[in-house]
PDB file of N, CA and C in Angstrom:
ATOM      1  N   UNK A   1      17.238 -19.350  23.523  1.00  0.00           N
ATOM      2  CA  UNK A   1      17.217 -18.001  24.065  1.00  0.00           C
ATOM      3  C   UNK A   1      17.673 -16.988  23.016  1.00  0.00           C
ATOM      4  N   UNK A   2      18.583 -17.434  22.509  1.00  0.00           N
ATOM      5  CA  UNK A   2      19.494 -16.519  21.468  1.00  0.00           C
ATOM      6  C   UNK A   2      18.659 -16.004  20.061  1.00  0.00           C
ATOM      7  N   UNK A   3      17.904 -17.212  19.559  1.00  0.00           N
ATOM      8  CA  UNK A   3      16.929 -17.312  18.604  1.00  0.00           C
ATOM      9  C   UNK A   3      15.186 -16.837  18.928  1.00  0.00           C
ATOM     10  N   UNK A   4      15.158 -16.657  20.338  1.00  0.00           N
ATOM     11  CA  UNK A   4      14.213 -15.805  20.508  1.00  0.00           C
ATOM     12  C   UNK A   4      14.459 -13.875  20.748  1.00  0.00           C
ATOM     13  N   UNK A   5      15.705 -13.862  21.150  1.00  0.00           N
ATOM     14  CA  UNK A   5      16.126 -12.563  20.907  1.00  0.00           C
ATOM     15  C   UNK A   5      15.893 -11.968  19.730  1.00  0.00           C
ATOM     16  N   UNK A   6      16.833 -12.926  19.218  1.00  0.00           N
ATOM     17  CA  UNK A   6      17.132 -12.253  18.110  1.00  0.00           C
ATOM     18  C   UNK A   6      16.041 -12.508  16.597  1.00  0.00           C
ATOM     19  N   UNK A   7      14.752 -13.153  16.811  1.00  0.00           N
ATOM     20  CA  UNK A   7      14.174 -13.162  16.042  1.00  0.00           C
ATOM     21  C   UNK A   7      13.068 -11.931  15.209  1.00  0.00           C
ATOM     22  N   UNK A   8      13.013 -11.074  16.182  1.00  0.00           N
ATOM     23  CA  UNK A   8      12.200  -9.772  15.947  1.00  0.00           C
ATOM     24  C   UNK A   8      13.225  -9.055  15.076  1.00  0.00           C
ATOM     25  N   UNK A   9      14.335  -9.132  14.860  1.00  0.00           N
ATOM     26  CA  UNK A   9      15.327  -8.235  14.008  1.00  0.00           C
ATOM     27  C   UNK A   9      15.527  -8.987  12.791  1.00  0.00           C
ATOM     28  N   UNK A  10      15.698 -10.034  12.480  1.00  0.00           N
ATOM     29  CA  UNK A  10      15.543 -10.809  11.321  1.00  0.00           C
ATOM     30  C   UNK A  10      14.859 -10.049   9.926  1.00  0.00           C
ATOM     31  N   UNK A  11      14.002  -9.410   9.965  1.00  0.00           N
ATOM     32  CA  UNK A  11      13.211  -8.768   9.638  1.00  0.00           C
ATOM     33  C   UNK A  11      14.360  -7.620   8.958  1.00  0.00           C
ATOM     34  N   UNK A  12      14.689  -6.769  10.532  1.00  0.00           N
ATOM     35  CA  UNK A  12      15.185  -5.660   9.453  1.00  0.00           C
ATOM     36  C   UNK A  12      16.945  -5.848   9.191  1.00  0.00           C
ATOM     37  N   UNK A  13      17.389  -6.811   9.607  1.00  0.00           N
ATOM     38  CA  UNK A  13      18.523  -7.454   9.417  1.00  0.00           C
ATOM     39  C   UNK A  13      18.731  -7.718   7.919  1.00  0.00           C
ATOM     40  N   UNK A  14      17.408  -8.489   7.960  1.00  0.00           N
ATOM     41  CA  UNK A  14      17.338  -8.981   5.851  1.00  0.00           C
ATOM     42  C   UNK A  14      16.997  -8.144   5.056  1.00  0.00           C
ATOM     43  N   UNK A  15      16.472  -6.984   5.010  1.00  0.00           N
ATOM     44  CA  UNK A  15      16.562  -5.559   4.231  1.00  0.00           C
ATOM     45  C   UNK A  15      17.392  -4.964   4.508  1.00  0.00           C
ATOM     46  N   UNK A  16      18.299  -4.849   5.772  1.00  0.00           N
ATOM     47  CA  UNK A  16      20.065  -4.285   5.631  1.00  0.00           C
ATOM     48  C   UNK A  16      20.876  -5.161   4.193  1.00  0.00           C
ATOM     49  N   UNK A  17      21.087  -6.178   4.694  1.00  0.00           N
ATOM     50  CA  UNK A  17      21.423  -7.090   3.691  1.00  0.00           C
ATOM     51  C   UNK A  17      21.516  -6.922   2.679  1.00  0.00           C
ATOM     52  N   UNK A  18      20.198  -6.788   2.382  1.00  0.00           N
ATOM     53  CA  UNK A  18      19.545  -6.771   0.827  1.00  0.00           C
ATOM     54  C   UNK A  18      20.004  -5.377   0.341  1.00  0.00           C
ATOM     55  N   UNK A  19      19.689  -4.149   0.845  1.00  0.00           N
ATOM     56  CA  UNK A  19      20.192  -2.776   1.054  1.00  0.00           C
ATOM     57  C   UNK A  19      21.473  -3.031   0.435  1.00  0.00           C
ATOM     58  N   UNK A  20      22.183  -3.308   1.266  1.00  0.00           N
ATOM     59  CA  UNK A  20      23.549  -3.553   1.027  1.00  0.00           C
ATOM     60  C   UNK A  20      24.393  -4.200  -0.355  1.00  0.00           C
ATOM     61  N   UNK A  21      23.638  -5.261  -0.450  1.00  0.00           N
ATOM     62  CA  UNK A  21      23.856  -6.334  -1.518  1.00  0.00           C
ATOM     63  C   UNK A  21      22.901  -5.620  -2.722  1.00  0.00           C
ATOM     64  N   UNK A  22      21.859  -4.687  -2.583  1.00  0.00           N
ATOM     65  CA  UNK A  22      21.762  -3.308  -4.207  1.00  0.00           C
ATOM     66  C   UNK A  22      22.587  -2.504  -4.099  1.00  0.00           C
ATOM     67  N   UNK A  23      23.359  -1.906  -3.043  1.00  0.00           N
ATOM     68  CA  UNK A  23      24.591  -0.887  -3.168  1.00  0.00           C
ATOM     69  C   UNK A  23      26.011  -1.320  -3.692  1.00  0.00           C
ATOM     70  N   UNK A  24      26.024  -2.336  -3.156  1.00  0.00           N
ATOM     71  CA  UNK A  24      27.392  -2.852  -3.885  1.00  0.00           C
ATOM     72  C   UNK A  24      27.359  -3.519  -5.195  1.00  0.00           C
ATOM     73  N   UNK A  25      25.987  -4.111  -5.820  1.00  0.00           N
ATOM     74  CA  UNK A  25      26.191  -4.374  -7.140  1.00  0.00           C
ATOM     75  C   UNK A  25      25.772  -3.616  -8.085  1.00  0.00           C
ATOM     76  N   UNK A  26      25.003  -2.377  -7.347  1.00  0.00           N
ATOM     77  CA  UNK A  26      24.823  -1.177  -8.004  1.00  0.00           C
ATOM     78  C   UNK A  26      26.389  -0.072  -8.443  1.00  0.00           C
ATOM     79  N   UNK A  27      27.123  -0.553  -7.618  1.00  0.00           N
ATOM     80  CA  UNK A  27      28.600   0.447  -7.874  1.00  0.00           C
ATOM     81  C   UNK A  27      29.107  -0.660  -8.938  1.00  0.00           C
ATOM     82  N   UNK A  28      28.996  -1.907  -8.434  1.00  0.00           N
ATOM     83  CA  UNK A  28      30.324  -2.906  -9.127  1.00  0.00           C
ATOM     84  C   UNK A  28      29.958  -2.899 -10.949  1.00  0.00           C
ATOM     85  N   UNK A  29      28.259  -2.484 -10.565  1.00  0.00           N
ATOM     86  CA  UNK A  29      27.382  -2.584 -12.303  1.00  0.00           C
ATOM     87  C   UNK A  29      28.266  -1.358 -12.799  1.00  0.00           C
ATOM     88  N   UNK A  30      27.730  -0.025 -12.371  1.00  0.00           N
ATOM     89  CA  UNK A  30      28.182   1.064 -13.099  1.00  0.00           C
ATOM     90  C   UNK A  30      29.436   1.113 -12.790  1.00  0.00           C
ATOM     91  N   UNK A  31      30.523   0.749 -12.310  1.00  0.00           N
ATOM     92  CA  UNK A  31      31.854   0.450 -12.503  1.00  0.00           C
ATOM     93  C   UNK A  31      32.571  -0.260 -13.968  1.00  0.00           C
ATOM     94  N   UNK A  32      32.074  -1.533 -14.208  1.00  0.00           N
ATOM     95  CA  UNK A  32      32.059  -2.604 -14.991  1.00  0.00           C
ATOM     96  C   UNK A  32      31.352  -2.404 -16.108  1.00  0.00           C
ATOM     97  N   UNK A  33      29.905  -1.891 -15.925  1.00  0.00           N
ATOM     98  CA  UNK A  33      29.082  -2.261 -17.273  1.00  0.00           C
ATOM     99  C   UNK A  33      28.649  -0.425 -17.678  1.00  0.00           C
ATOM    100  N   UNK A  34      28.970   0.142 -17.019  1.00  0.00           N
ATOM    101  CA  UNK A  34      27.816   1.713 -16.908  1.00  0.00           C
ATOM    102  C   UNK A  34      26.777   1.998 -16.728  1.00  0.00           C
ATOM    103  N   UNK A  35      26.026   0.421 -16.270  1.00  0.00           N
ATOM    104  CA  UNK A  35      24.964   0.742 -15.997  1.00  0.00           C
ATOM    105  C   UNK A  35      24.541   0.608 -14.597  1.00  0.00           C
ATOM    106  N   UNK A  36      24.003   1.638 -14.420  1.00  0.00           N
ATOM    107  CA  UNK A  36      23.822   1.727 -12.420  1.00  0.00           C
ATOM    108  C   UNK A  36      22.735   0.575 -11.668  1.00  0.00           C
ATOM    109  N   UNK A  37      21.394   0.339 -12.811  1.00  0.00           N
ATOM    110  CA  UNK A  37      20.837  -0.565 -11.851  1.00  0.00           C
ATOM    111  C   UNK A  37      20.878  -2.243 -11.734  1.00  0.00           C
ATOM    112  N   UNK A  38      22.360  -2.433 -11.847  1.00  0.00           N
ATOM    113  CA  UNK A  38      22.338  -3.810 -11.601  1.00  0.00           C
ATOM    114  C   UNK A  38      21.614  -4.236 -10.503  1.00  0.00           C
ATOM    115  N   UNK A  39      21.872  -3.718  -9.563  1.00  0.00           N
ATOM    116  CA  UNK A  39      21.421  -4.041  -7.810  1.00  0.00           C
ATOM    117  C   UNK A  39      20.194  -4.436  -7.789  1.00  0.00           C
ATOM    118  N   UNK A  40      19.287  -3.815  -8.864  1.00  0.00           N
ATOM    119  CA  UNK A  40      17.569  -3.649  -8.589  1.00  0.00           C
ATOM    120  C   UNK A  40      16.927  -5.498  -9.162  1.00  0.00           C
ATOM    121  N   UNK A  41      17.272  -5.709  -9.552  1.00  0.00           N
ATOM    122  CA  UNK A  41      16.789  -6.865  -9.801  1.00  0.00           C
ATOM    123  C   UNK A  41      17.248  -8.246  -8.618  1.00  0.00           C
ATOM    124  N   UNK A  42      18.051  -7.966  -8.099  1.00  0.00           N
ATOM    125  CA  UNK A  42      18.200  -8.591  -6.575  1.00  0.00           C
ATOM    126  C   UNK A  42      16.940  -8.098  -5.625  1.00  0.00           C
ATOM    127  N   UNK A  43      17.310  -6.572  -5.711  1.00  0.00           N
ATOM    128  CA  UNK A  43      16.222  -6.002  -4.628  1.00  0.00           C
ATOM    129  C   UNK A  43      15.173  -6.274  -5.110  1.00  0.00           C
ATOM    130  N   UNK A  44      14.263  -6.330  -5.870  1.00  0.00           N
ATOM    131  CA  UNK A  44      12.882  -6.124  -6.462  1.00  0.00           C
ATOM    132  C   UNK A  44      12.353  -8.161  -6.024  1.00  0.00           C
ATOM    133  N   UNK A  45      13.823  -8.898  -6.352  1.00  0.00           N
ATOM    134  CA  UNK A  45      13.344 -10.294  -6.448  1.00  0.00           C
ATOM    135  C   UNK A  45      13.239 -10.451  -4.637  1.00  0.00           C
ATOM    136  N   UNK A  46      14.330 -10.193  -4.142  1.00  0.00           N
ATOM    137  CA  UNK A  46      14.077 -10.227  -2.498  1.00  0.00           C
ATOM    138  C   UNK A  46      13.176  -9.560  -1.396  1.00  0.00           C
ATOM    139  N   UNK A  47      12.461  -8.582  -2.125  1.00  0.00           N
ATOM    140  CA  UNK A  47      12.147  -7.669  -1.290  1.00  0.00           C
ATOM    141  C   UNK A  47      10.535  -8.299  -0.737  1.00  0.00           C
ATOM    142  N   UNK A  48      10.110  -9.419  -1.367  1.00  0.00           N
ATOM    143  CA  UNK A  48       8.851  -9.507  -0.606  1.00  0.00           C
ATOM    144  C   UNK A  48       9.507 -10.618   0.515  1.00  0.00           C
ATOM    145  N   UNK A  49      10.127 -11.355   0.900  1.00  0.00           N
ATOM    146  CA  UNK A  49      10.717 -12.062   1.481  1.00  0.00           C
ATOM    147  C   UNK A  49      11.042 -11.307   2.729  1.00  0.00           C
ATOM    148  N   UNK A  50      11.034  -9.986   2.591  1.00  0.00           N
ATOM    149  CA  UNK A  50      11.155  -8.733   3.888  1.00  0.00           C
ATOM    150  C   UNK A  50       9.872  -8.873   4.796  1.00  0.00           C
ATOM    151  N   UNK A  51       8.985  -8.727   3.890  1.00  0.00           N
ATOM    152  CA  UNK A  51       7.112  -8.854   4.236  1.00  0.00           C
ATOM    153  C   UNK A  51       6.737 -10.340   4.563  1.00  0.00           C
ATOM    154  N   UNK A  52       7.843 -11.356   4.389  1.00  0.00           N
ATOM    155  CA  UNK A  52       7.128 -12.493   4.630  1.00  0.00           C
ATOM    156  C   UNK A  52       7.595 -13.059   5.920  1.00  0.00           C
ATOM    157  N   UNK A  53       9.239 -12.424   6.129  1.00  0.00           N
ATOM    158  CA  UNK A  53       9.433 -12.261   7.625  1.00  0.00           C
ATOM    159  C   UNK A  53       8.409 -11.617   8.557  1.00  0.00           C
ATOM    160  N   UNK A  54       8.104 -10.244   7.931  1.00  0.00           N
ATOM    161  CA  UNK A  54       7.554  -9.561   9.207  1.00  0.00           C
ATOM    162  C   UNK A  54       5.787 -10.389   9.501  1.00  0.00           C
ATOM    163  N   UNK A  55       5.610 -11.453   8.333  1.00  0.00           N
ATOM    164  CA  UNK A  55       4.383 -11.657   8.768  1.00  0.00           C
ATOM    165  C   UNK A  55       4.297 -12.713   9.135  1.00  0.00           C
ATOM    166  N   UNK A  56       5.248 -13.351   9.825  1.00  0.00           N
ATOM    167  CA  UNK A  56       5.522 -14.483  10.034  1.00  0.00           C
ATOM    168  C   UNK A  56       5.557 -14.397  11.477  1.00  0.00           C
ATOM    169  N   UNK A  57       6.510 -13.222  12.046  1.00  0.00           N
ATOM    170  CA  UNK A  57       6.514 -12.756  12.960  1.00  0.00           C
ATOM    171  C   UNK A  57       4.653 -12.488  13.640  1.00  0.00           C
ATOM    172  N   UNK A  58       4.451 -11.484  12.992  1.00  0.00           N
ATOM    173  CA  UNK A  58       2.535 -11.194  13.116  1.00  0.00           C
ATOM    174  C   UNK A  58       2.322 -12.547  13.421  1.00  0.00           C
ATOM    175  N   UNK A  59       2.174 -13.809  12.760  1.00  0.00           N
ATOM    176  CA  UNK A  59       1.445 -15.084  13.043  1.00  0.00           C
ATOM    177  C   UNK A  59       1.728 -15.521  14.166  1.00  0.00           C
ATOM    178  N   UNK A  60       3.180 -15.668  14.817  1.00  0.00           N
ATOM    179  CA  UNK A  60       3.593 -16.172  15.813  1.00  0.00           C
ATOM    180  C   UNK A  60       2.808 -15.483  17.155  1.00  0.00           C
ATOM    181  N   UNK A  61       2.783 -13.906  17.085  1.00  0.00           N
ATOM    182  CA  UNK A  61       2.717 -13.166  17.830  1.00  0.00           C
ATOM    183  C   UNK A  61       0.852 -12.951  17.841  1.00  0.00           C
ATOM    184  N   UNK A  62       0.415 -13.649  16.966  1.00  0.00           N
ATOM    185  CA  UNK A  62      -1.269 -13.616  17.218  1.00  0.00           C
ATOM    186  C   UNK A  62      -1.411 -14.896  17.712  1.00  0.00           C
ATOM    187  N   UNK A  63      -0.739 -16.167  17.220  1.00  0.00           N
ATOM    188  CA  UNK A  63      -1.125 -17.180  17.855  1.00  0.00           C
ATOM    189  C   UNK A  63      -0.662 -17.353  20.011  1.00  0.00           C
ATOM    190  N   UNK A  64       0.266 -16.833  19.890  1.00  0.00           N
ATOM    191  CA  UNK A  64       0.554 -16.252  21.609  1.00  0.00           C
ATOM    192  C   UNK A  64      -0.353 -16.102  21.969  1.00  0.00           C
ATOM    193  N   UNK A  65      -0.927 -14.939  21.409  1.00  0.00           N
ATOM    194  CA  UNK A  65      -1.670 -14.028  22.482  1.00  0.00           C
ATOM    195  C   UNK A  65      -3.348 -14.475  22.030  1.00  0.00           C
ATOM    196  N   UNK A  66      -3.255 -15.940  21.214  1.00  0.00           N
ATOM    197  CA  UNK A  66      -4.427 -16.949  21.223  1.00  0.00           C
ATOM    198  C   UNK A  66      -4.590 -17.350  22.161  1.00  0.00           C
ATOM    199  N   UNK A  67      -3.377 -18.052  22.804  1.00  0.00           N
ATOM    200  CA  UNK A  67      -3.493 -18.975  23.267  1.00  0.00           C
ATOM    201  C   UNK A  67      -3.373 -18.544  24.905  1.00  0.00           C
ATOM    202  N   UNK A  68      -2.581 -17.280  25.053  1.00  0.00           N
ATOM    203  CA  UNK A  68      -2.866 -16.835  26.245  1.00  0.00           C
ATOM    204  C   UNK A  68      -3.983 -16.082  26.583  1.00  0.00           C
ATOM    205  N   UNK A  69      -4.896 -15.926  25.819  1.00  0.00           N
ATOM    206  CA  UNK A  69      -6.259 -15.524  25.981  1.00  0.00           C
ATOM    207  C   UNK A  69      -7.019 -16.765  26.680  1.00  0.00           C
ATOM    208  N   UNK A  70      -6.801 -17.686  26.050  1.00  0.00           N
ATOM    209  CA  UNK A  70      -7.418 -19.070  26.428  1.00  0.00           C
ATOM    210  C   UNK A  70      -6.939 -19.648  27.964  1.00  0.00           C
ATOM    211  N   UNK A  71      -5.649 -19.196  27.994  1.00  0.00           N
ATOM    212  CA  UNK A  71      -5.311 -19.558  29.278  1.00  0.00           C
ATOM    213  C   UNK A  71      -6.324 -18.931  30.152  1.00  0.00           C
ATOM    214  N   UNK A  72      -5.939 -17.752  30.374  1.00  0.00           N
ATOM    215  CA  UNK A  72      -6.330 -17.018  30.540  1.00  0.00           C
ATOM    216  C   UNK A  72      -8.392 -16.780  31.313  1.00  0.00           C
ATOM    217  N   UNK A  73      -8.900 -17.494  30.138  1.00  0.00           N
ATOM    218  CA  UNK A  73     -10.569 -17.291  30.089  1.00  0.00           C
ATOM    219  C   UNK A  73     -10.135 -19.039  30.667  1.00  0.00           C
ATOM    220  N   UNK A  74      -9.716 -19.807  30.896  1.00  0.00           N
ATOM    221  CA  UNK A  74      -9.549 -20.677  32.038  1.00  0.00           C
ATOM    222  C   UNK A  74      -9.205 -20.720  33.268  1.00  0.00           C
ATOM    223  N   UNK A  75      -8.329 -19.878  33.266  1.00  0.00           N
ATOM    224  CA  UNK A  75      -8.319 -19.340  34.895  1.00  0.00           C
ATOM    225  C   UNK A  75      -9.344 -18.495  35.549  1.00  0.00           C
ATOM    226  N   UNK A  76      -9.913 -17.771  34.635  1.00  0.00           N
ATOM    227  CA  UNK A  76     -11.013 -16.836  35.111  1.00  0.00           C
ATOM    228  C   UNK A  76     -12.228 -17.867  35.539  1.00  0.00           C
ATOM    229  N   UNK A  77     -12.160 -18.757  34.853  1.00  0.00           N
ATOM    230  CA  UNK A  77     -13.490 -20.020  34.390  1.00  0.00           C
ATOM    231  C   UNK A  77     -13.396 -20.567  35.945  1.00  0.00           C
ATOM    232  N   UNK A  78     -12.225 -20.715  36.699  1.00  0.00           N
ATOM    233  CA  UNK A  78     -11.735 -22.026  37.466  1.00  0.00           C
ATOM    234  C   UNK A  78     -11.862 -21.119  39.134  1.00  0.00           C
ATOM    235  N   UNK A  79     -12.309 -19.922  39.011  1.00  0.00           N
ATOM    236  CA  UNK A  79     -12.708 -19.093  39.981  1.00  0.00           C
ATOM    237  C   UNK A  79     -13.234 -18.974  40.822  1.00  0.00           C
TER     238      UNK A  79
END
């Protein structure tokens, strides 16, 4: 139940994250080194992993509404 809730947010949960995790090594860089874009090479490496959630999601959510089509054109069939 919990893992179907909460699976549609996953998505923007892991670009908070990620968000988060370029802001803080973006300060800790230009703190430490002076240079500000430490962060970006996290973000740039994670960021399709954002798109591979949300299309993962899309697959789940086309194969559903496959398969409840099919139900579906069987009940109509059984009429």
């Amino acid at each position: 139940m919990m893992r179907s809730y909460l699976m549609p947010w996953i998505p923007a949960i892991f670009c908070a994250v990620l968000c988060l995790i370029t802001l803080v090594t973006g300060i800790a860089g230009a703190w430490l080194t002076g240079k500000s874009d430490a962060g970006m090479i996290a973000f740039l490496c994670f960021l399709p992993i954002c798109f591979f959630h949300v299309g993962v999601l899309i697959k789940d959510l086309r194969e559903e509404n496959r398969e409840l089509r099919s139900k579906l054109d069987e009940l109509l069939k059984n009429q």
